[in-house]
N, C-alpha and C. Protein backbone atom coordinates (compact mmCIF):
# COMPACT_ATOMS: atom_id res chain seq x y z
N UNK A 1 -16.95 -28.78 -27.68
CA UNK A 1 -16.84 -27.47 -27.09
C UNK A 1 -16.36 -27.63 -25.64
N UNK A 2 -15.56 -26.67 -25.65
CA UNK A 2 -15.46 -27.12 -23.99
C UNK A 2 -15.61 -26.28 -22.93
N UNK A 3 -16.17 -27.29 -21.70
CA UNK A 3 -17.23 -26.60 -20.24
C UNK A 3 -16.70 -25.00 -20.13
N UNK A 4 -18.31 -24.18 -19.70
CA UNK A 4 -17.69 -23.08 -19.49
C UNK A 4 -16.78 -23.12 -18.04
N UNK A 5 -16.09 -22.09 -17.40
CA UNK A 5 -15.40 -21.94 -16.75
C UNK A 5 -16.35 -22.10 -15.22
N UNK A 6 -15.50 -22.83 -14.47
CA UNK A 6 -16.10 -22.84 -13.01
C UNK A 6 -16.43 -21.55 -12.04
N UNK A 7 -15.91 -20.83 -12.40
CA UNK A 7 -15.88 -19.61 -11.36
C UNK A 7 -15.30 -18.37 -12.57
N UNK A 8 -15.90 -17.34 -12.47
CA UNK A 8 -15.48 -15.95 -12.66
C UNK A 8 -15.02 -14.45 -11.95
N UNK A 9 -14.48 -13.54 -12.23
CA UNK A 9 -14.08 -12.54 -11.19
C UNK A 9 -13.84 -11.75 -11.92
N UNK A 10 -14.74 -10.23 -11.74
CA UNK A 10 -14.71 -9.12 -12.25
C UNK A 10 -13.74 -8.30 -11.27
N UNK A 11 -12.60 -8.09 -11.93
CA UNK A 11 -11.43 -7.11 -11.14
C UNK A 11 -12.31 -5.36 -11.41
N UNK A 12 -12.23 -4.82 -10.70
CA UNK A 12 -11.71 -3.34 -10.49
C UNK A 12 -10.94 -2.88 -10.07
N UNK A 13 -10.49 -1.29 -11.08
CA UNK A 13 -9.67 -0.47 -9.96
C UNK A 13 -9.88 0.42 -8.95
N UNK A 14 -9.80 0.50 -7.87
CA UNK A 14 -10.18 1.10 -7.03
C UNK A 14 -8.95 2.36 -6.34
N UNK A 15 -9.06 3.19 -5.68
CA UNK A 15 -8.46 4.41 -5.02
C UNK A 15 -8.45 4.36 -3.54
N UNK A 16 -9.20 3.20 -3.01
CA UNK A 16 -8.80 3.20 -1.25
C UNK A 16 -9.83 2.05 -0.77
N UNK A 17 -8.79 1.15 -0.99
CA UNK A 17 -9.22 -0.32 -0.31
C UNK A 17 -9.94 -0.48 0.70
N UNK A 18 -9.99 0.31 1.66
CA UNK A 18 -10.87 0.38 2.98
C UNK A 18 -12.57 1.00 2.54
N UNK A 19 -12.12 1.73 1.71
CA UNK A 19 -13.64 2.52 1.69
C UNK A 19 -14.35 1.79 0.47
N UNK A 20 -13.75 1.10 -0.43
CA UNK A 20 -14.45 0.24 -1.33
C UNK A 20 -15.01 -1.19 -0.49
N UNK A 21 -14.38 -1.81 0.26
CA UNK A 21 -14.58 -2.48 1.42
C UNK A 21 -15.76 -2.64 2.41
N UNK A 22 -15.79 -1.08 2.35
CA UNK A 22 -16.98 -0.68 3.17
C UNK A 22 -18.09 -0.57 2.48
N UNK A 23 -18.01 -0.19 1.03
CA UNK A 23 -19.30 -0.54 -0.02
C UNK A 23 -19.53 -1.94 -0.24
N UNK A 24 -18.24 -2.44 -0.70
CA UNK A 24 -18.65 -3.90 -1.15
C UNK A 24 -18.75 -4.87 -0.10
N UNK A 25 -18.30 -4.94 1.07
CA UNK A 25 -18.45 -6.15 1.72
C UNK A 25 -20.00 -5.14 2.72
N UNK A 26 -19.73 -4.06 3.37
CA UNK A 26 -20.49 -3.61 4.58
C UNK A 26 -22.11 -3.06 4.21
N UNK A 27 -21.53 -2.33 2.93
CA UNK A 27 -23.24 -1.93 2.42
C UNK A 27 -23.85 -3.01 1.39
N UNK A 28 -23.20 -3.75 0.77
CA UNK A 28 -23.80 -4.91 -0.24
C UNK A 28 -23.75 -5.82 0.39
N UNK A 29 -23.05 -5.90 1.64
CA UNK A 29 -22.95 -7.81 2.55
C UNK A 29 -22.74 -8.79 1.41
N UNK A 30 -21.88 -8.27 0.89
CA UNK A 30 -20.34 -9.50 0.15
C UNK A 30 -19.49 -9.85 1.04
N UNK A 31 -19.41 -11.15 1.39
CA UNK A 31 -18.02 -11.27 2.37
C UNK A 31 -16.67 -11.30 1.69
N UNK A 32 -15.54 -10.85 1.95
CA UNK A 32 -14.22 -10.83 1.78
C UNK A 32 -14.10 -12.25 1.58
N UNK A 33 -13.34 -13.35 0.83
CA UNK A 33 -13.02 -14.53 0.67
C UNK A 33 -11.78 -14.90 0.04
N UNK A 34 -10.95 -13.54 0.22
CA UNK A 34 -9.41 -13.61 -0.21
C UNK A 34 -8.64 -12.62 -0.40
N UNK A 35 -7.65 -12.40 0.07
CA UNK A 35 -6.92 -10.81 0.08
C UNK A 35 -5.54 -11.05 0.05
N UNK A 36 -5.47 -9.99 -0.19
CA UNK A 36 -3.69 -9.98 -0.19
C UNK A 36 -3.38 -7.90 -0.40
N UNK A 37 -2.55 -7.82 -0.37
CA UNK A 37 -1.55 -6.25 -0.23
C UNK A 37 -2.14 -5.68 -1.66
N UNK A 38 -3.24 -4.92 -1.14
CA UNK A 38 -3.88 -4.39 -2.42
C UNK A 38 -4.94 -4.54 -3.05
N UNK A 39 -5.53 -5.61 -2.86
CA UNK A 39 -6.61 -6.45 -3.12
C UNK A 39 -7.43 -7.37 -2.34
N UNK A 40 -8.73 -6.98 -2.62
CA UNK A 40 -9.16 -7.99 -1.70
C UNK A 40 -10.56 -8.32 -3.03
N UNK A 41 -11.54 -9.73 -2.70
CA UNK A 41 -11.98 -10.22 -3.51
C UNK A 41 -13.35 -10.80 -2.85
N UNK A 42 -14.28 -10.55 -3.16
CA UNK A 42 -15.88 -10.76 -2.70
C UNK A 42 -17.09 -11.22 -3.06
N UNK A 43 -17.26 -12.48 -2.66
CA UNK A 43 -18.27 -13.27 -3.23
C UNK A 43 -18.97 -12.46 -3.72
N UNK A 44 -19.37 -12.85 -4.51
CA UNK A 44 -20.92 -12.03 -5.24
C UNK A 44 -21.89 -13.14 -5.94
N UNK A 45 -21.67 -14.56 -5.70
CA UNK A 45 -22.68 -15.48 -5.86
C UNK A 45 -22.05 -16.69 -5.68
N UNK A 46 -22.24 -17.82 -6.29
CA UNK A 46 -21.96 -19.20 -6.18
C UNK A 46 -20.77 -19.33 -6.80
N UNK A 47 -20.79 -18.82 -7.92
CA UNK A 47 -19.48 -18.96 -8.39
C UNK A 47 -18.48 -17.48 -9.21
N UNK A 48 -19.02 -16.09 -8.90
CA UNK A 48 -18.53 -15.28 -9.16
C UNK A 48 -18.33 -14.32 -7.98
N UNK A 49 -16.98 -13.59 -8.18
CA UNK A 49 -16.32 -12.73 -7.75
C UNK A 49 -16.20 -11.59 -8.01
N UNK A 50 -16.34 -10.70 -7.10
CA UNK A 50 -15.69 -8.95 -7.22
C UNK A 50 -14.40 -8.54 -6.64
N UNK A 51 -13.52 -8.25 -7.72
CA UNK A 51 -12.29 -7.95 -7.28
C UNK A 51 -11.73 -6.36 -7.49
N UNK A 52 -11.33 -6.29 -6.06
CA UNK A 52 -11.06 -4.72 -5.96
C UNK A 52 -9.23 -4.42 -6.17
N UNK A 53 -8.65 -4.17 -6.78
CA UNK A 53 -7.82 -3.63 -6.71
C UNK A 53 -7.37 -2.23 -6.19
N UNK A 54 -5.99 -1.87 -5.60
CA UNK A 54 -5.56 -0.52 -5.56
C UNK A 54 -4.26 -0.80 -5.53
N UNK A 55 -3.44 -0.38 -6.75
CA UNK A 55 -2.23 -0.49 -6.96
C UNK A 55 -1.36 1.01 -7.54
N UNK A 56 -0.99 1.15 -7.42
CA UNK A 56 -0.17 2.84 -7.85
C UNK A 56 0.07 3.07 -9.37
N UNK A 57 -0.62 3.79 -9.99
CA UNK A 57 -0.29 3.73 -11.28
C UNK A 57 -1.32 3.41 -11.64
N UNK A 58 -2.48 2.76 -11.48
CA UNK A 58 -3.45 2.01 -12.18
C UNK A 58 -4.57 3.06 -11.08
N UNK A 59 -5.37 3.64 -12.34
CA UNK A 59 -6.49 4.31 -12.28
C UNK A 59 -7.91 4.07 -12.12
N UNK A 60 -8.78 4.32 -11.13
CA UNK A 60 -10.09 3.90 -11.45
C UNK A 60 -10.74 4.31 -12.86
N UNK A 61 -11.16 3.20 -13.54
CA UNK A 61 -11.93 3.63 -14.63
C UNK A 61 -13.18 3.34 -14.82
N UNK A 62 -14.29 4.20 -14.40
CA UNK A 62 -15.79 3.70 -14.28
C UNK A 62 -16.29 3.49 -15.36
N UNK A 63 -15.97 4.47 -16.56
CA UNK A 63 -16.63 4.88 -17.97
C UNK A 63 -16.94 3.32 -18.36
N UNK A 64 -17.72 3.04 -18.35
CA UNK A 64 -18.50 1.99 -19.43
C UNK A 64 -18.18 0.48 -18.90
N UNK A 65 -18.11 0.45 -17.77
CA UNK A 65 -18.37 -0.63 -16.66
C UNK A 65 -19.86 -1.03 -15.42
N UNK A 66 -20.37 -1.68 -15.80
CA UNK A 66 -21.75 -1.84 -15.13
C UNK A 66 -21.48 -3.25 -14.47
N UNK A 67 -21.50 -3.37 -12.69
CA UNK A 67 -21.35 -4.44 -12.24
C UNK A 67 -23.12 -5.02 -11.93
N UNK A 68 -22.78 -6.06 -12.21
CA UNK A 68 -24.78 -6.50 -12.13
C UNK A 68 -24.32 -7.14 -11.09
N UNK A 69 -25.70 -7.55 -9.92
CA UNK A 69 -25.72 -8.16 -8.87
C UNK A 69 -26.55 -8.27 -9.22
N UNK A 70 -27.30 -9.84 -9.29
CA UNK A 70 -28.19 -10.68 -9.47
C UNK A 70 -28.59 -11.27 -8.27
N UNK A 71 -29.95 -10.66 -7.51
CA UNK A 71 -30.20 -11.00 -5.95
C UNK A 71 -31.56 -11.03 -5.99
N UNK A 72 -32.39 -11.94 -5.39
CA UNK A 72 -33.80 -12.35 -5.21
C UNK A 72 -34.96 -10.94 -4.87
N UNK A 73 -34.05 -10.33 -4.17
CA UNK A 73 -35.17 -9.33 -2.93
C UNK A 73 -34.41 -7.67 -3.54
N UNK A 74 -34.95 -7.21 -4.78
CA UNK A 74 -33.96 -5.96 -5.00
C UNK A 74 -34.29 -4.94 -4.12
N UNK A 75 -35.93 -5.14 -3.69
CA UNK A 75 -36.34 -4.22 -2.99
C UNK A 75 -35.82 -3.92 -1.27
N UNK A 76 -35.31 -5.07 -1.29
CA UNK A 76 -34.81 -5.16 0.40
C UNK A 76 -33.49 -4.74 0.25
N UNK A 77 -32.42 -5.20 -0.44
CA UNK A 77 -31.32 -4.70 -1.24
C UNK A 77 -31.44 -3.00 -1.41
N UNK A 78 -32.74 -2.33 -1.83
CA UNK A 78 -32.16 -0.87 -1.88
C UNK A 78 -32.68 -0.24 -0.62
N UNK A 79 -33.91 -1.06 0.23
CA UNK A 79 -33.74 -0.26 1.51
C UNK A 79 -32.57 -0.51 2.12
N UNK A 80 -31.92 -1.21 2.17
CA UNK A 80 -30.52 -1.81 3.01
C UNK A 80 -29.61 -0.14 2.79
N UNK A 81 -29.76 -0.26 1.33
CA UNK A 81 -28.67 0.43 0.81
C UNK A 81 -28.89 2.12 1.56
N UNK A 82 -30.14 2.31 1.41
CA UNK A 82 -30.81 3.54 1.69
C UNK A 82 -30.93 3.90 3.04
N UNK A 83 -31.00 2.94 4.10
CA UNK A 83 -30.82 2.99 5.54
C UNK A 83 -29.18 3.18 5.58
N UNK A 84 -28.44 2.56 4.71
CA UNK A 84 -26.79 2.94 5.08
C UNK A 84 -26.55 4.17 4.51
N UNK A 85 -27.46 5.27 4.07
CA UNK A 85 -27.07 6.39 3.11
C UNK A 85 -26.15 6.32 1.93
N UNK A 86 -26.41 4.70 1.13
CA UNK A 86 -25.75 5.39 0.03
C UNK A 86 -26.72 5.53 -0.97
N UNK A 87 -25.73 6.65 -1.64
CA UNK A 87 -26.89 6.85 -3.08
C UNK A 87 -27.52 5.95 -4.03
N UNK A 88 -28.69 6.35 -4.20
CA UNK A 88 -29.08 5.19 -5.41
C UNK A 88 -30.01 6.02 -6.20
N UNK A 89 -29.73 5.77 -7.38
CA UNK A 89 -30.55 6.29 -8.30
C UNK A 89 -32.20 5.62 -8.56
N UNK A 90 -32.67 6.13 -7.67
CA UNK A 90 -34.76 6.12 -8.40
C UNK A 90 -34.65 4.81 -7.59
N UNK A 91 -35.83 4.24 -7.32
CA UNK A 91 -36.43 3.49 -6.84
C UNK A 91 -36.59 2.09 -7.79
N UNK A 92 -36.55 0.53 -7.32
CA UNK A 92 -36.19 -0.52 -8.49
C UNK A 92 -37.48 -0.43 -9.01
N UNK A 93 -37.22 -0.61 -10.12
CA UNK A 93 -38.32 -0.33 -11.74
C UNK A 93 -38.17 -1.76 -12.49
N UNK A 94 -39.44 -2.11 -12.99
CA UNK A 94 -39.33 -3.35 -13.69
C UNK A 94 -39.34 -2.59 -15.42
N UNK A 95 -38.55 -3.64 -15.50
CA UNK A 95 -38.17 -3.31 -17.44
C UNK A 95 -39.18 -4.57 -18.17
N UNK A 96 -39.98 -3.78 -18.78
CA UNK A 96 -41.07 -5.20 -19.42
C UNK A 96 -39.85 -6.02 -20.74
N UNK A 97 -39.37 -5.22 -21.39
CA UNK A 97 -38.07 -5.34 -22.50
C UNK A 97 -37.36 -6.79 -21.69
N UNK A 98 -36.72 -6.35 -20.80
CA UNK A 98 -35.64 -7.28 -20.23
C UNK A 98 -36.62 -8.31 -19.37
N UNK A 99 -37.64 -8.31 -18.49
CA UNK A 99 -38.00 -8.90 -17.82
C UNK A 99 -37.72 -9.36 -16.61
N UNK A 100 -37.11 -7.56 -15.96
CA UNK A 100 -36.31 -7.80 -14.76
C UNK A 100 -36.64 -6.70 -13.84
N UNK A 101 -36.46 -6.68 -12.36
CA UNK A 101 -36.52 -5.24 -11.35
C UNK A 101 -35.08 -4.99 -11.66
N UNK A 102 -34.86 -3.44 -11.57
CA UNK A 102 -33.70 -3.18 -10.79
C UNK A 102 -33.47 -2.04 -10.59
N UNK A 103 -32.31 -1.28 -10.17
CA UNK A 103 -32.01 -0.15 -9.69
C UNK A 103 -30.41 -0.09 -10.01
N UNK A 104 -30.10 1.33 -9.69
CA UNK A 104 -28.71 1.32 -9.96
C UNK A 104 -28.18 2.41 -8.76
N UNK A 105 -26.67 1.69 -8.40
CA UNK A 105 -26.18 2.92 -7.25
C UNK A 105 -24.69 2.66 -8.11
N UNK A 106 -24.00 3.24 -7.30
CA UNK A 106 -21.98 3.19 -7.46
C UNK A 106 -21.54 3.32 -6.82
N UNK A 107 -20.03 2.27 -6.51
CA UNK A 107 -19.49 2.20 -5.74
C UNK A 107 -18.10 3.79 -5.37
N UNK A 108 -17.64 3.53 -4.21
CA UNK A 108 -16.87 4.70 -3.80
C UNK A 108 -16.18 5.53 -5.16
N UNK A 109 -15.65 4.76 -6.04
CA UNK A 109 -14.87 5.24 -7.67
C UNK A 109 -15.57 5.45 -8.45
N UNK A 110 -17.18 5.23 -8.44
CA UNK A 110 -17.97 5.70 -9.37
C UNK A 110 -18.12 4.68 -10.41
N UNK A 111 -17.75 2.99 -9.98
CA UNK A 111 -18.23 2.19 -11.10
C UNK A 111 -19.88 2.15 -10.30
N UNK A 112 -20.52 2.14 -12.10
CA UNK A 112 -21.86 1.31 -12.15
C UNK A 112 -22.01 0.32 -11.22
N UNK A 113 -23.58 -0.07 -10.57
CA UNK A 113 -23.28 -1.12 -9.71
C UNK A 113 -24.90 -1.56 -10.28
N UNK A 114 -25.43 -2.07 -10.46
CA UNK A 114 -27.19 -2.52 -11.19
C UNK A 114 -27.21 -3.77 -10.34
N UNK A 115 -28.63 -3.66 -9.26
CA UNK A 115 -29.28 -4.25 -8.51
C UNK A 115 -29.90 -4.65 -9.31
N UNK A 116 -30.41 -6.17 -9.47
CA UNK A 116 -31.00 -6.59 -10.54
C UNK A 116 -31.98 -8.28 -10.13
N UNK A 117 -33.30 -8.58 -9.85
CA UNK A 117 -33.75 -9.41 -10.37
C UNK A 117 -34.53 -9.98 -11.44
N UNK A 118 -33.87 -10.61 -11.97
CA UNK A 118 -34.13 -11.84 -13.39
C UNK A 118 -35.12 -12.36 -13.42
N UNK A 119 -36.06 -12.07 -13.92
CA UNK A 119 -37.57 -12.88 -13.77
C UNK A 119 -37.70 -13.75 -14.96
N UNK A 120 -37.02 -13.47 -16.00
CA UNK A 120 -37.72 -14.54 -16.77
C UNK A 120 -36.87 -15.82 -16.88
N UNK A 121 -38.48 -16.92 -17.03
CA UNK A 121 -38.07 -18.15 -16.61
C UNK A 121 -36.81 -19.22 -17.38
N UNK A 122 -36.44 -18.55 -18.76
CA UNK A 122 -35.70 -19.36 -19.43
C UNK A 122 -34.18 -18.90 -18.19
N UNK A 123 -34.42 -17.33 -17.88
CA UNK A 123 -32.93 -17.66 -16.80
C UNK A 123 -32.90 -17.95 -15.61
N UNK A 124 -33.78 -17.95 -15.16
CA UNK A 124 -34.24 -18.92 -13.53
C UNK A 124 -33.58 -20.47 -14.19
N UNK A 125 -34.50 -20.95 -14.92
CA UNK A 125 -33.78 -22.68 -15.42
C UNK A 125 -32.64 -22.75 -14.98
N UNK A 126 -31.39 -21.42 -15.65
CA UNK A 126 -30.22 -21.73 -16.24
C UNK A 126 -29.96 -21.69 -14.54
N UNK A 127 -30.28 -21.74 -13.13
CA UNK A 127 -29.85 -21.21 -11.71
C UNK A 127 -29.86 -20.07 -11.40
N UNK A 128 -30.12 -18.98 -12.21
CA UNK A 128 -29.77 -17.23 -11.51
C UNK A 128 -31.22 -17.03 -10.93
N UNK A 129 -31.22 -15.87 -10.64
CA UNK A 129 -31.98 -15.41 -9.18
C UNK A 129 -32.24 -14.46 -9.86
């Protein structure tokens, strides 16, 4: 079989590079780590990426896209979010089912965004948070 892939990157489309920018790098504190005319691209862990697109012709499509952020402290994560006024839906809730906190907000286009820590231990092993 062969190794999974070193690095991943969830593209989106986005409608105004500056103000997705300002969600993803300023209110989530993702740093920018590569750009170019249209795109720019934002850590979101060790080895995965959030990629924003805005290109002409190509539409934001939120319907049935959920970006997970997998982060230690969800609760510090939604005051962050909540001191910057953005919306978030309900307060982080643990799911006994999944075995996780989280919460959910969206970014400027209205994709899903799920604040999320992973508690159970078979996925701690695997490295996630």
């Amino acid at each position: 079989m062969a190794p999974p892939p070193a690095q991943f990157i969830t593209f989106i489309t986005g409608s105004d590079l500056e103000r997705s920018t300002g969600f993803y790098r300023d209110d989530l504190g993702l740093p920018v780590v590569w750009e170019r005319p249209g795109l720019r691209i934002f850590q979101a862990g060790a080895s995965g990426f959030v990629g924003v697109i805005v290109a002409p012709g190509r539409e934001p499509s939120p319907a049935g896209i959920t970006l997970a952020l997998v982060v230690d402290d969800v609760e510090g994560m939604h005051r962050r979010l909540v001191e910057r006024g953005v919306a978030v839906r309900g307060e982080p809730a643990y799911s006994e089912a999944f075995d996780n906190t989280f919460f959910f907000t969206a970014d400027p286009d209205g994709h899903a965004v799920e604040i999320v820590r992973m508690q159970d231990p078979a996925w701690r092993a695997m490295g996630g948070g």
